[in-house]
C-alpha atoms as a PDB file:
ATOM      1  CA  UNK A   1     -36.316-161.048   1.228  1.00  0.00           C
ATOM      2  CA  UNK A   2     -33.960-161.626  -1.762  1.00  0.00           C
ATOM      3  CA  UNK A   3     -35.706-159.928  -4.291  1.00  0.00           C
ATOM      4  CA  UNK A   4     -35.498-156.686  -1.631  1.00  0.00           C
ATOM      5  CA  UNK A   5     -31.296-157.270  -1.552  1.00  0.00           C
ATOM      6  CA  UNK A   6     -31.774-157.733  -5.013  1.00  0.00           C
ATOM      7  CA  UNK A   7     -33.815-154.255  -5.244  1.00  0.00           C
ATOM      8  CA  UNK A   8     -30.387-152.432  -2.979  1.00  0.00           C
ATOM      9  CA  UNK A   9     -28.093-154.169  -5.206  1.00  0.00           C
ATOM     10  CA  UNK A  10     -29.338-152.621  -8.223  1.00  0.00           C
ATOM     11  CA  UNK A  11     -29.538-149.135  -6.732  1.00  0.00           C
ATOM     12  CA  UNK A  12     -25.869-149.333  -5.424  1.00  0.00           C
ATOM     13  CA  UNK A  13     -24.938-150.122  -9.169  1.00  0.00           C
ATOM     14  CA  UNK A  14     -26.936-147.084 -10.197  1.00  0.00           C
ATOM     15  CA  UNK A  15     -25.365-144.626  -7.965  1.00  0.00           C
ATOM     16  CA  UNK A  16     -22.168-146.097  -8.914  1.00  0.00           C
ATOM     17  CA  UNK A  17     -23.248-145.108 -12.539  1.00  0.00           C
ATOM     18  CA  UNK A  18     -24.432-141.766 -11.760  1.00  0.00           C
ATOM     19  CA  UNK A  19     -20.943-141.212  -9.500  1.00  0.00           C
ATOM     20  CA  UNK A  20     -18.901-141.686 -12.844  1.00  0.00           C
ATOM     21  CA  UNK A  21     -21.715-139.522 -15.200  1.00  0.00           C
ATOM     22  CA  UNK A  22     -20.587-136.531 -12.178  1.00  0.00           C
ATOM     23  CA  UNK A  23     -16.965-137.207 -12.704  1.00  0.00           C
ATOM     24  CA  UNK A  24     -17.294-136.628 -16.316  1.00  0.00           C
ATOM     25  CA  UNK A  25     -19.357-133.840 -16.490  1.00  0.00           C
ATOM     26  CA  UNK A  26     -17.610-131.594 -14.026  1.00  0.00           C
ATOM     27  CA  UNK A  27     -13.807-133.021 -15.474  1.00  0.00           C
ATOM     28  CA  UNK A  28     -15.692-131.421 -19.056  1.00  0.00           C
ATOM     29  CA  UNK A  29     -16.924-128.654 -17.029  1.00  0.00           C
ATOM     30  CA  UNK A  30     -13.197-127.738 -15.485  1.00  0.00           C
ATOM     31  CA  UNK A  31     -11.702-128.188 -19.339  1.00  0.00           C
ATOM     32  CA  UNK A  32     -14.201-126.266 -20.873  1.00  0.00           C
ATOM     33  CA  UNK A  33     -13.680-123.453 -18.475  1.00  0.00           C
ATOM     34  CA  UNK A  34      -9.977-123.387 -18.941  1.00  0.00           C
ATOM     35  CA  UNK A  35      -9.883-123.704 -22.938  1.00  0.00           C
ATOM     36  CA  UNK A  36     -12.314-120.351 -22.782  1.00  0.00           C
ATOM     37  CA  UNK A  37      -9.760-118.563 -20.418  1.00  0.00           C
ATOM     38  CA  UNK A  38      -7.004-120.154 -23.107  1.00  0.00           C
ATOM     39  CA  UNK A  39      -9.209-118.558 -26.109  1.00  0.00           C
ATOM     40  CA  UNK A  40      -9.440-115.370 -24.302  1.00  0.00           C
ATOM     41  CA  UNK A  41      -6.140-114.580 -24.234  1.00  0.00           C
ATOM     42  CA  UNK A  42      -5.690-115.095 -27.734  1.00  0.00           C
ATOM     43  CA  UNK A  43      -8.395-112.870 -29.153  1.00  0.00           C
ATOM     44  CA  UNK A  44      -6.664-109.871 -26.346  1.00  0.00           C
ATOM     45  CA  UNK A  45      -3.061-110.408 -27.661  1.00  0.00           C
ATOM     46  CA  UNK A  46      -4.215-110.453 -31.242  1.00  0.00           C
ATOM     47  CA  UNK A  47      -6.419-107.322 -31.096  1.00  0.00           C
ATOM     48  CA  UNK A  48      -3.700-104.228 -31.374  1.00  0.00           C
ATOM     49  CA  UNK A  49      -2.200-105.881 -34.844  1.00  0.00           C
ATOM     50  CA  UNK A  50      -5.737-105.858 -35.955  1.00  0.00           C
ATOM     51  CA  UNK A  51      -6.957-102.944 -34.832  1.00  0.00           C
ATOM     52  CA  UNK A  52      -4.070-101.312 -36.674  1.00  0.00           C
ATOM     53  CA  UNK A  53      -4.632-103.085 -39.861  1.00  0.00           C
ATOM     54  CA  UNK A  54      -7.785-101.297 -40.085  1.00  0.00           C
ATOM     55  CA  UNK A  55      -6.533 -97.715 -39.235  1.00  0.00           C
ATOM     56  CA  UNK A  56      -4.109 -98.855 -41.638  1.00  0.00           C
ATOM     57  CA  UNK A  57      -6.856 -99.356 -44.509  1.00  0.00           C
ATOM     58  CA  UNK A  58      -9.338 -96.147 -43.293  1.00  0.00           C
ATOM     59  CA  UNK A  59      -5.735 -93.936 -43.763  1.00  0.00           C
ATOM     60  CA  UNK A  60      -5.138 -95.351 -46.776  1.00  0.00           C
ATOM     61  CA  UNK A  61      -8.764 -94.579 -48.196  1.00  0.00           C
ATOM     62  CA  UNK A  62      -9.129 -91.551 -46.362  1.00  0.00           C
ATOM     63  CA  UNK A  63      -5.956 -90.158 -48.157  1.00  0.00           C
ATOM     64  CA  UNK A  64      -6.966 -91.463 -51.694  1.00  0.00           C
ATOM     65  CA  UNK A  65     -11.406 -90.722 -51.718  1.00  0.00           C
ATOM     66  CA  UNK A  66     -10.487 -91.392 -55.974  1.00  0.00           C
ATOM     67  CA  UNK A  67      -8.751 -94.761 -55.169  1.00  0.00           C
ATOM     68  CA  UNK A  68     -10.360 -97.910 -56.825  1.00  0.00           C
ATOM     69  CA  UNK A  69      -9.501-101.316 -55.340  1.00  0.00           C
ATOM     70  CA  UNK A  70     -10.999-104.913 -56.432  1.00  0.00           C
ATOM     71  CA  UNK A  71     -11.334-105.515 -53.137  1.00  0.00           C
ATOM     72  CA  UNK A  72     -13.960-103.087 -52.600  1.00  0.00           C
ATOM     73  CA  UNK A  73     -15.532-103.778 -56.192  1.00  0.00           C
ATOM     74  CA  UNK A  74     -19.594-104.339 -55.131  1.00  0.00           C
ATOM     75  CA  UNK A  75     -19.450-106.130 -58.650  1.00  0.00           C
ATOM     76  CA  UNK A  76     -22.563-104.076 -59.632  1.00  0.00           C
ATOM     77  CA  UNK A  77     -22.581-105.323 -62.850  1.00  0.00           C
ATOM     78  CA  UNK A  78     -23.992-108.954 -61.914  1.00  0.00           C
ATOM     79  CA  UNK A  79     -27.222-108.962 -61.619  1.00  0.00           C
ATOM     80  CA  UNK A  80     -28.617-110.462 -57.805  1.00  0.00           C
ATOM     81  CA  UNK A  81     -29.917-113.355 -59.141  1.00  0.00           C
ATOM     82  CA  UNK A  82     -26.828-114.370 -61.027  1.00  0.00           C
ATOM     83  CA  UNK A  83     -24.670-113.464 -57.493  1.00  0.00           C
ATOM     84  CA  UNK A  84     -22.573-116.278 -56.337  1.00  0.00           C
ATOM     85  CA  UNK A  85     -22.273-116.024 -52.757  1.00  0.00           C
ATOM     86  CA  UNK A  86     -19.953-117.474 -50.642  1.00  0.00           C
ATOM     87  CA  UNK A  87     -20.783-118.632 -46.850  1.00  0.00           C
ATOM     88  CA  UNK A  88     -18.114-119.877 -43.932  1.00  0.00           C
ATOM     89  CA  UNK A  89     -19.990-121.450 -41.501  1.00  0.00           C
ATOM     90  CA  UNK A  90     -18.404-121.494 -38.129  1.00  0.00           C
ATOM     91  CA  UNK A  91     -19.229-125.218 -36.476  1.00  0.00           C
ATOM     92  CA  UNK A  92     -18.163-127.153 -33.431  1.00  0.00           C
ATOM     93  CA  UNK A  93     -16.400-130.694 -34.081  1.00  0.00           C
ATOM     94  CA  UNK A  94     -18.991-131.955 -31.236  1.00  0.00           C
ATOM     95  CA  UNK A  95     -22.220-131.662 -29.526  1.00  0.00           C
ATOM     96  CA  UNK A  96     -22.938-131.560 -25.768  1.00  0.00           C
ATOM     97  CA  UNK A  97     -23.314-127.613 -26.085  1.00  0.00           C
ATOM     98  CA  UNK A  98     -26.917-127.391 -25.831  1.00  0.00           C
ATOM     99  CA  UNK A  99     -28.206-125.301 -29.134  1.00  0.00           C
ATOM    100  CA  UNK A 100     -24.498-123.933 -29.591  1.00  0.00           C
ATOM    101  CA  UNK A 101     -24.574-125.747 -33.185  1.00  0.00           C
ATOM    102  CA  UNK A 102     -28.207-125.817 -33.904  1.00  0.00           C
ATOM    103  CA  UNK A 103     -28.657-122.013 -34.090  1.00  0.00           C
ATOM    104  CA  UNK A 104     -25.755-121.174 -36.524  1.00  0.00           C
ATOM    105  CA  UNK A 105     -26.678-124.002 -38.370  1.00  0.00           C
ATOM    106  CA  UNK A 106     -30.070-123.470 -38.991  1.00  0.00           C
ATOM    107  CA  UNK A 107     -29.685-119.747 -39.487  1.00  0.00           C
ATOM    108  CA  UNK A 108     -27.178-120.998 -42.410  1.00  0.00           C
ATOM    109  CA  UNK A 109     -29.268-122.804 -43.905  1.00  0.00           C
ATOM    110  CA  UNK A 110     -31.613-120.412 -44.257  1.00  0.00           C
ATOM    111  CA  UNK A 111     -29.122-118.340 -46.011  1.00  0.00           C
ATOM    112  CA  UNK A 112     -28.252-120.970 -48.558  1.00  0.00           C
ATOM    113  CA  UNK A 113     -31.134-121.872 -49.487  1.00  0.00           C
ATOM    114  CA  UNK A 114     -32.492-118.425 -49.949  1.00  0.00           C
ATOM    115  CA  UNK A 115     -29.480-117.748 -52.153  1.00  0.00           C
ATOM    116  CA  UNK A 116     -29.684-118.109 -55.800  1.00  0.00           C
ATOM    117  CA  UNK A 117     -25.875-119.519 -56.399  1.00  0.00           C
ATOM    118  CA  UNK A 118     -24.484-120.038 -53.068  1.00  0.00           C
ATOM    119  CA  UNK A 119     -21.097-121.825 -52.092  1.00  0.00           C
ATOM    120  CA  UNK A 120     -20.853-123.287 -48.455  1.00  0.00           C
ATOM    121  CA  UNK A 121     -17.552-123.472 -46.688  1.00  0.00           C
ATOM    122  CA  UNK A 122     -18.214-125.480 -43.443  1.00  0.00           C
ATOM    123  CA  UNK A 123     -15.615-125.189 -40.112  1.00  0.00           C
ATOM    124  CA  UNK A 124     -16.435-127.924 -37.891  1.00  0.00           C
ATOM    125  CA  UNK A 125     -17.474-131.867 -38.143  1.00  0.00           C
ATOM    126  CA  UNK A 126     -21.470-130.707 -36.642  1.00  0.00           C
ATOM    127  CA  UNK A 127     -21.522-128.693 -40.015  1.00  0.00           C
ATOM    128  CA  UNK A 128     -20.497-131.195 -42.311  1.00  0.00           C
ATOM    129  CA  UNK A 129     -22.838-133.490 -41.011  1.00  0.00           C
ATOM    130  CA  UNK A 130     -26.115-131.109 -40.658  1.00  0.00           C
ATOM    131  CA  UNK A 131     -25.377-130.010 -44.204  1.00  0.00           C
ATOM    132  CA  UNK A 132     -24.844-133.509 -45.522  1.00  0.00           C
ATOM    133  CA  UNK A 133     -27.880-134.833 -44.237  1.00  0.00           C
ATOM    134  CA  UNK A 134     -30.020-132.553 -45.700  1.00  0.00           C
ATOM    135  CA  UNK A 135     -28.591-132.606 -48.992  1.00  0.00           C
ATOM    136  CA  UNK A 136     -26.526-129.709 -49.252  1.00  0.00           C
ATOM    137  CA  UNK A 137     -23.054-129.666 -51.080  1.00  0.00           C
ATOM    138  CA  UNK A 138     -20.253-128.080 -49.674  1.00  0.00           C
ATOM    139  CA  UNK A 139     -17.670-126.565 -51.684  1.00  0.00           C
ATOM    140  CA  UNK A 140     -14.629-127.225 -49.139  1.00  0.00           C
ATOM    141  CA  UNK A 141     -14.541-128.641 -45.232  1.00  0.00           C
ATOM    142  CA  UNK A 142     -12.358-127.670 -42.468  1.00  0.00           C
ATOM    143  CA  UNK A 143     -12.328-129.996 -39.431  1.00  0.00           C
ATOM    144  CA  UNK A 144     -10.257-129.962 -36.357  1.00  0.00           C
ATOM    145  CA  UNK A 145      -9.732-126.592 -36.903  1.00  0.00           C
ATOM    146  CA  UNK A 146     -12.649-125.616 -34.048  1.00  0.00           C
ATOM    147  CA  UNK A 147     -10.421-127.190 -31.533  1.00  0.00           C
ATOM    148  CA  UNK A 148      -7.286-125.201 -31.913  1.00  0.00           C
ATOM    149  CA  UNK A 149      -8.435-121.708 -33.830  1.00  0.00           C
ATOM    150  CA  UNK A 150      -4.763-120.464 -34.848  1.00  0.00           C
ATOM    151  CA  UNK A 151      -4.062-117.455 -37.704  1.00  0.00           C
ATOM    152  CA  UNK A 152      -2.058-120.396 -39.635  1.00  0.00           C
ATOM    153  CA  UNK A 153      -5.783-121.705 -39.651  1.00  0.00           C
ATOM    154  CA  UNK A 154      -7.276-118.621 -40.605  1.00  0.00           C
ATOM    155  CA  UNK A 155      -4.983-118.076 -43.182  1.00  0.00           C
ATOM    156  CA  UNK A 156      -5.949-121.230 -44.765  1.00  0.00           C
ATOM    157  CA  UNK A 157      -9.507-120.306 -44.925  1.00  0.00           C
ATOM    158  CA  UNK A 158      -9.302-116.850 -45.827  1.00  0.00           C
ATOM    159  CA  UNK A 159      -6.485-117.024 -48.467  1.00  0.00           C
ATOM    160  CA  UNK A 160      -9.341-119.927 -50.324  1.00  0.00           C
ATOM    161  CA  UNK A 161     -12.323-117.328 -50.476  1.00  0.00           C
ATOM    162  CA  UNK A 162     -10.213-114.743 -51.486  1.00  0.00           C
ATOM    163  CA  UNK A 163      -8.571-117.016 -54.581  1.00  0.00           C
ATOM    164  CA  UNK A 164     -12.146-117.198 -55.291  1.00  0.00           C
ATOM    165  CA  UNK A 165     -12.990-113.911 -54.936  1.00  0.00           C
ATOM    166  CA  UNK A 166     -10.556-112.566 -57.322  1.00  0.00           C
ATOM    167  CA  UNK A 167     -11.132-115.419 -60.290  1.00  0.00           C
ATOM    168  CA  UNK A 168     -14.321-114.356 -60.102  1.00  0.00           C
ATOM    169  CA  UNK A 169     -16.081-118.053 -58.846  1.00  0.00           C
ATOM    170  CA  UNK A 170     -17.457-115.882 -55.791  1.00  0.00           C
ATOM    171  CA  UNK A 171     -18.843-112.401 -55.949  1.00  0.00           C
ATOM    172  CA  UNK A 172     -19.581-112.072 -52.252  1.00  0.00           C
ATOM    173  CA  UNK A 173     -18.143-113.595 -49.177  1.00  0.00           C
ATOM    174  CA  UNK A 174     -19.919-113.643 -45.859  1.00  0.00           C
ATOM    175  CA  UNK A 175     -19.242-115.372 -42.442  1.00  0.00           C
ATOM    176  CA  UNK A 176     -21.585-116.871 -39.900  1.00  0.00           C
ATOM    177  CA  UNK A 177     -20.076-117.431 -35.997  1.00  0.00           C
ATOM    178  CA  UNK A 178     -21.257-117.528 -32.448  1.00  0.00           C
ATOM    179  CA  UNK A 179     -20.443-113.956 -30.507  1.00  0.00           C
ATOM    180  CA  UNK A 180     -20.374-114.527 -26.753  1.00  0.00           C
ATOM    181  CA  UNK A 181     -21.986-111.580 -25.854  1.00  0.00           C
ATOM    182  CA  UNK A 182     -21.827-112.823 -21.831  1.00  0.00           C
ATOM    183  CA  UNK A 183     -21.328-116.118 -20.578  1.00  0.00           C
ATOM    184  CA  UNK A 184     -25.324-116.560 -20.800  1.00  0.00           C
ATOM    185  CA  UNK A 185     -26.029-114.518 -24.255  1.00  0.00           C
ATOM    186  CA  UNK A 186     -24.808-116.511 -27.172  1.00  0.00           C
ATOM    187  CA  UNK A 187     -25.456-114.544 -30.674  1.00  0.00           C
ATOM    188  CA  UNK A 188     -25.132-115.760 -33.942  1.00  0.00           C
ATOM    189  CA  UNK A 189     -23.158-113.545 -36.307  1.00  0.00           C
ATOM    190  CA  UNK A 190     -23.259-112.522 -40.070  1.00  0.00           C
ATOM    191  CA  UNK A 191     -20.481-110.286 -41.574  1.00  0.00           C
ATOM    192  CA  UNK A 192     -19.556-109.499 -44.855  1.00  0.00           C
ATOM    193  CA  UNK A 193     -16.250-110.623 -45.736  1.00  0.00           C
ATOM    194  CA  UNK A 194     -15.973-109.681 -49.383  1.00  0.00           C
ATOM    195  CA  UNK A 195     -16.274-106.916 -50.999  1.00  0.00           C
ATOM    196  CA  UNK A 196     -14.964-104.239 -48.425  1.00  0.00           C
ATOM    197  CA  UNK A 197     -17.455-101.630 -47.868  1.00  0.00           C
ATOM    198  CA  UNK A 198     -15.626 -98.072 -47.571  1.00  0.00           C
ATOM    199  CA  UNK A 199     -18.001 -97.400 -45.007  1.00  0.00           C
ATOM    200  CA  UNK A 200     -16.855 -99.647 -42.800  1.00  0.00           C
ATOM    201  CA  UNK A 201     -13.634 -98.120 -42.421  1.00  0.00           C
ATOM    202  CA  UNK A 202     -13.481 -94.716 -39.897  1.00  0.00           C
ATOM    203  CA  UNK A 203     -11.107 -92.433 -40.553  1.00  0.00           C
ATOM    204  CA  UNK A 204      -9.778 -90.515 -37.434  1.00  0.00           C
ATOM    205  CA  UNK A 205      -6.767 -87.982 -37.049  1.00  0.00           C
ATOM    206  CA  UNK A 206      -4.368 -89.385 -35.638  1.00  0.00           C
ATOM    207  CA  UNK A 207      -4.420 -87.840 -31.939  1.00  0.00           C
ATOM    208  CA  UNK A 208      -1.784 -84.750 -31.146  1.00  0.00           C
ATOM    209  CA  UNK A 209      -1.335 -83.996 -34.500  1.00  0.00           C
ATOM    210  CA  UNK A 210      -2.273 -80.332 -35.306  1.00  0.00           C
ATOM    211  CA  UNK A 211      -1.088 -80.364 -39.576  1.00  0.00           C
ATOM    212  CA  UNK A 212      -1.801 -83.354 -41.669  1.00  0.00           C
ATOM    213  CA  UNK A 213       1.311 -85.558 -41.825  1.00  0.00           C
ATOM    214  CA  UNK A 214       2.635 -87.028 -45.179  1.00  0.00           C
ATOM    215  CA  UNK A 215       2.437 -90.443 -45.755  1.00  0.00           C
ATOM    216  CA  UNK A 216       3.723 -91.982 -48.913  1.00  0.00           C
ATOM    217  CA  UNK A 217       2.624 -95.683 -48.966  1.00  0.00           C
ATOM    218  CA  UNK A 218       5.098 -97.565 -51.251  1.00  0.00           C
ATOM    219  CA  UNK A 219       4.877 -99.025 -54.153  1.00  0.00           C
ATOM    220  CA  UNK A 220       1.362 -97.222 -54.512  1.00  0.00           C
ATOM    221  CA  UNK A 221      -1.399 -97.300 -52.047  1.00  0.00           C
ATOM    222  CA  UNK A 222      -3.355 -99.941 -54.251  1.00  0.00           C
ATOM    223  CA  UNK A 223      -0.352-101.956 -53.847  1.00  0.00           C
ATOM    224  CA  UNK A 224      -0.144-101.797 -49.640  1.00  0.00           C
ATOM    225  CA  UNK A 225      -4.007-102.397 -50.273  1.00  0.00           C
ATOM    226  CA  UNK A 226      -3.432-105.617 -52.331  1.00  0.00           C
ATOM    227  CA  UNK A 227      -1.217-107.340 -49.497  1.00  0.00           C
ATOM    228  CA  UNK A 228      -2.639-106.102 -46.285  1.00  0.00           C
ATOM    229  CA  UNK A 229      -6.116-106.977 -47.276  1.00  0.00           C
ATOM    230  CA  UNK A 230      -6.036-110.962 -47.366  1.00  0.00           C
ATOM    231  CA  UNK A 231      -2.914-111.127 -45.355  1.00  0.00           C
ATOM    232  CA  UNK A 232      -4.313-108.741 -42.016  1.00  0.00           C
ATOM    233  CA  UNK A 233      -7.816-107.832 -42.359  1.00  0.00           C
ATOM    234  CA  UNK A 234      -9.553-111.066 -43.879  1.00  0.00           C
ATOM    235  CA  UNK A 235      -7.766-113.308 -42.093  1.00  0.00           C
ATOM    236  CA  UNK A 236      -8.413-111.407 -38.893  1.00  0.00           C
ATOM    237  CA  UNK A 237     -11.554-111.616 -39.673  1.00  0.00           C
ATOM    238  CA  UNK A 238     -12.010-115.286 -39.907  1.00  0.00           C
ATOM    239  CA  UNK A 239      -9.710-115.759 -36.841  1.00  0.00           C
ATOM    240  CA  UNK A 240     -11.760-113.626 -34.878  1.00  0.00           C
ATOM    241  CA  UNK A 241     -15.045-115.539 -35.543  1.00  0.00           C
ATOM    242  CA  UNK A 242     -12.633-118.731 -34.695  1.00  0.00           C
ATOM    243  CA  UNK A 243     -11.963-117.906 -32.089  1.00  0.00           C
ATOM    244  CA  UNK A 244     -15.078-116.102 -30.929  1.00  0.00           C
ATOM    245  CA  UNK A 245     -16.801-119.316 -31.925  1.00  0.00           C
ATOM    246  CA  UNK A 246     -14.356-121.694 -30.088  1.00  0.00           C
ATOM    247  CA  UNK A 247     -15.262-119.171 -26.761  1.00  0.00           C
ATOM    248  CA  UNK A 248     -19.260-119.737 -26.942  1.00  0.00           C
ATOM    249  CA  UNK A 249     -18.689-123.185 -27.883  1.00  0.00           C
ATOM    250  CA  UNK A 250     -17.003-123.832 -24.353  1.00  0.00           C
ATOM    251  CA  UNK A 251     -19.324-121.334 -22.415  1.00  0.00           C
ATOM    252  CA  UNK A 252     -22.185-123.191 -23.665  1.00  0.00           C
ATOM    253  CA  UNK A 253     -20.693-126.362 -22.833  1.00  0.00           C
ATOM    254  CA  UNK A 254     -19.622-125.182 -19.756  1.00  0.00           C
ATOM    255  CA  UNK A 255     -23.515-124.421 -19.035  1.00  0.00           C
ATOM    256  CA  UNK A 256     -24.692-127.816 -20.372  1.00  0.00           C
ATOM    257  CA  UNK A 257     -22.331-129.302 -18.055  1.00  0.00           C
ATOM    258  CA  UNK A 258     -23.481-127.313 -15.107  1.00  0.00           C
ATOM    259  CA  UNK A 259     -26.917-128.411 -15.566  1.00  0.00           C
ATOM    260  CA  UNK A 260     -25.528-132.281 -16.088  1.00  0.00           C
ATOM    261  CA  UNK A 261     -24.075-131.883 -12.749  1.00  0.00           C
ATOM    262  CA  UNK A 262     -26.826-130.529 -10.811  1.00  0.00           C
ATOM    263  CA  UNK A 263     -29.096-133.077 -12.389  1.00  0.00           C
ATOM    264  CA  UNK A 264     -26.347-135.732 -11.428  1.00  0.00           C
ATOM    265  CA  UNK A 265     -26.436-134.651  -7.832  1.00  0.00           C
ATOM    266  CA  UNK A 266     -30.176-134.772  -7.554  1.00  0.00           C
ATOM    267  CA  UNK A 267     -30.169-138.022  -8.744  1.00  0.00           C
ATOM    268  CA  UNK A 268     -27.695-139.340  -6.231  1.00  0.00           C
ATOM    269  CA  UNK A 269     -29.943-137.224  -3.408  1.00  0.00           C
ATOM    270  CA  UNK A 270     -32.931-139.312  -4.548  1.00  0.00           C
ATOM    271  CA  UNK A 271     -31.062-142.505  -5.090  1.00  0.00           C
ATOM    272  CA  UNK A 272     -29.609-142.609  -1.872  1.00  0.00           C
ATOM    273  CA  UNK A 273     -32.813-142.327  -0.215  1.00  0.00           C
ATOM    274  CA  UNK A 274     -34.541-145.111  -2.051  1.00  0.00           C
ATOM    275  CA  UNK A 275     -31.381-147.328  -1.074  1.00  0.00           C
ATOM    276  CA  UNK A 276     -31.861-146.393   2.781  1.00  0.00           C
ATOM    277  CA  UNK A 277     -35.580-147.184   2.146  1.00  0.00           C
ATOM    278  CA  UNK A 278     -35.425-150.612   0.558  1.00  0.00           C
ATOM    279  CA  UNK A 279     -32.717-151.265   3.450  1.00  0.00           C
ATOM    280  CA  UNK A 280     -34.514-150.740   6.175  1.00  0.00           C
ATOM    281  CA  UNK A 281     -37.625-152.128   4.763  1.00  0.00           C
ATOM    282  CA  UNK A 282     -35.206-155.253   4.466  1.00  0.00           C
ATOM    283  CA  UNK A 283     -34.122-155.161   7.749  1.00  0.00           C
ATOM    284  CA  UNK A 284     -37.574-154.667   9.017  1.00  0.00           C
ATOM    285  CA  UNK A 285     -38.814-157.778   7.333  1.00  0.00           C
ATOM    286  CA  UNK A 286     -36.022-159.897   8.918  1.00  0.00           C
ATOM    287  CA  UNK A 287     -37.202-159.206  12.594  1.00  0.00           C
ATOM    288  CA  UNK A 288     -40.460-159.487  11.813  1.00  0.00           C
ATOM    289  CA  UNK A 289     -39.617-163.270  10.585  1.00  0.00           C
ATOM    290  CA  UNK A 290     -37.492-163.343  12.944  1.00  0.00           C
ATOM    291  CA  UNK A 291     -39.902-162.439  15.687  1.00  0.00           C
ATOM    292  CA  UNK A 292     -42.334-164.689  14.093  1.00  0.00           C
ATOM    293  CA  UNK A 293     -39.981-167.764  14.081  1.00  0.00           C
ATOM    294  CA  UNK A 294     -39.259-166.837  17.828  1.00  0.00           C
ATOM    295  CA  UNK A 295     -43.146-166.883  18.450  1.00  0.00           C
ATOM    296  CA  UNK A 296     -43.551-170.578  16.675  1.00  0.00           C
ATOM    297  CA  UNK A 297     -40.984-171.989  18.607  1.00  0.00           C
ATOM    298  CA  UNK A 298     -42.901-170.586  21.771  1.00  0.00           C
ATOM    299  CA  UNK A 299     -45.709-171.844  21.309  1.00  0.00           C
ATOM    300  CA  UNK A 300     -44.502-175.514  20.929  1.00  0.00           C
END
């Protein structure tokens, strides 16, 4: 009979246990769901300045097809294999996202190491470690910058590729992020940073306007070119895979949670009916000794 208290007393502690494990995982669940809303927000405010900055840019080429710019230099004159390639790899700090880290990670790798001279600029504590542990170097770390994606952050990364870019220690720049297509399609990313591809940039007349205006961009277009590029379009580009990142990272969460949660519950469903079982099956046992006793003293 006391090794079947024993049994209930050990179950109650385990449901106790799997109480708390719920309490975490829907309090993550709750925070993840309210940094996405939070990151959101950010990437809606921040899109008109961007999407201007790139009008901005397919004016300014549109209006000068002659115009040669460093920025959009394809550097044909290294040879592939000679390339040095830069890659920002967009990271979480921490797991508990399901494969959130694993895919962009692995799909990295894959880029490095197919890469002849490649430089690896890792966002995120998961990336520094992955890449460490396997024996890659990385050129330059940001961490704790997952947590809080801000343009002062951006900047910070985008103004160090392009210092490389123009010295000449990189020849490309790319960037690979998690795009939250929905909140169940997660898709890693590639774009290329550096060097600008003209044909990325449509031109459109602007709309009610019947004659061409003027525009004089002052000092000279290269000029407007030289200070808009690294100072609006790269680093809108970095803080929109920040930011884009930061958003899958807490919708995957947000799903790994859910399924915590549900497995929690079931747990406590099943729990509670072994400790009702082993109960009774206590309780039982007493009467029947009981009953037994009762008998003995009967038959004396």
């Amino acid at each position: 009979e006391g090794e079947k208290m024993a049994g209930t007393k050990e179950i109650r502690t385990r449901i106790k246990s799997v109480q708390q494990t719920l309490k975490i995982t829907s309090a993550m669940y709750l925070i993840s769901s309210a940094n996405l809303r939070k990151a959101k927000g950010q990437l809606d405010r921040a899109a008109p300045y961007f999407t201007k900055i790139d009008a901005t840019i397919a004016d300014i080429l549109h209006r000068s097809p002659e115009l040669e710019h460093k920025f959009f230099d394809p550097r044909t004159d290294v040879p592939e294999q000679e390339r040095k390639v830069g890659y920002i790899v967009v990271s979480g700090d921490k797991g508990l996202a399901g494969a959130y880290n694993h895919n962009v990670l692995r799909r990295a790798e894959e880029y490095v190491r197919q890469s002849p001279h490649p430089s690896l600029f890792v966002v995120g504590i998961v990336g520094r470690v992955y890449f460490q542990g396997r024996g890659i170097p990385i050129v330059e770390e940001f961490s704790h910058v997952v947590q809080n994606p801000t343009m002062r952050r951006a900047r910070e990364i985008g103004d160090e590729v392009v210092r490389r870019f123009l010295d000449r220690s990189l020849d490309e720049v790319h960037i690979l992020y998690t795009e939250m297509v929905s909140p169940l399609k997660l898709e890693v990313r590639e774009r290329t940073l550096l060097p600008l591809d003209r044909a990325n940039f449509h031109w459109e007349p602007p709309a009610g306007q019947s004659a061409p205006q003027e525009v004089t961009y002052v000092p000279s277009p290269e000029a407007v070119l030289d200070n808009i590029i690294p100072s609006g379009y790269i680093r809108g580009m970095v803080f929109g895979a920040l930011v884009e990142s930061f958003s899958s990272e807490q919708s995957a969460r947000m799903t790994a949670m859910e399924a915590a949660s549900d497995n929690a519950k079931e747990m406590l469903r099943s729990l509670s009916l072994t400790y009702n079982r082993a109960r009774q099956s206590a309780i039982t046992q007493e009467i029947t000794e009981i009953a037994s006793g009762a008998q003995v003293q009967g038959e004396r």
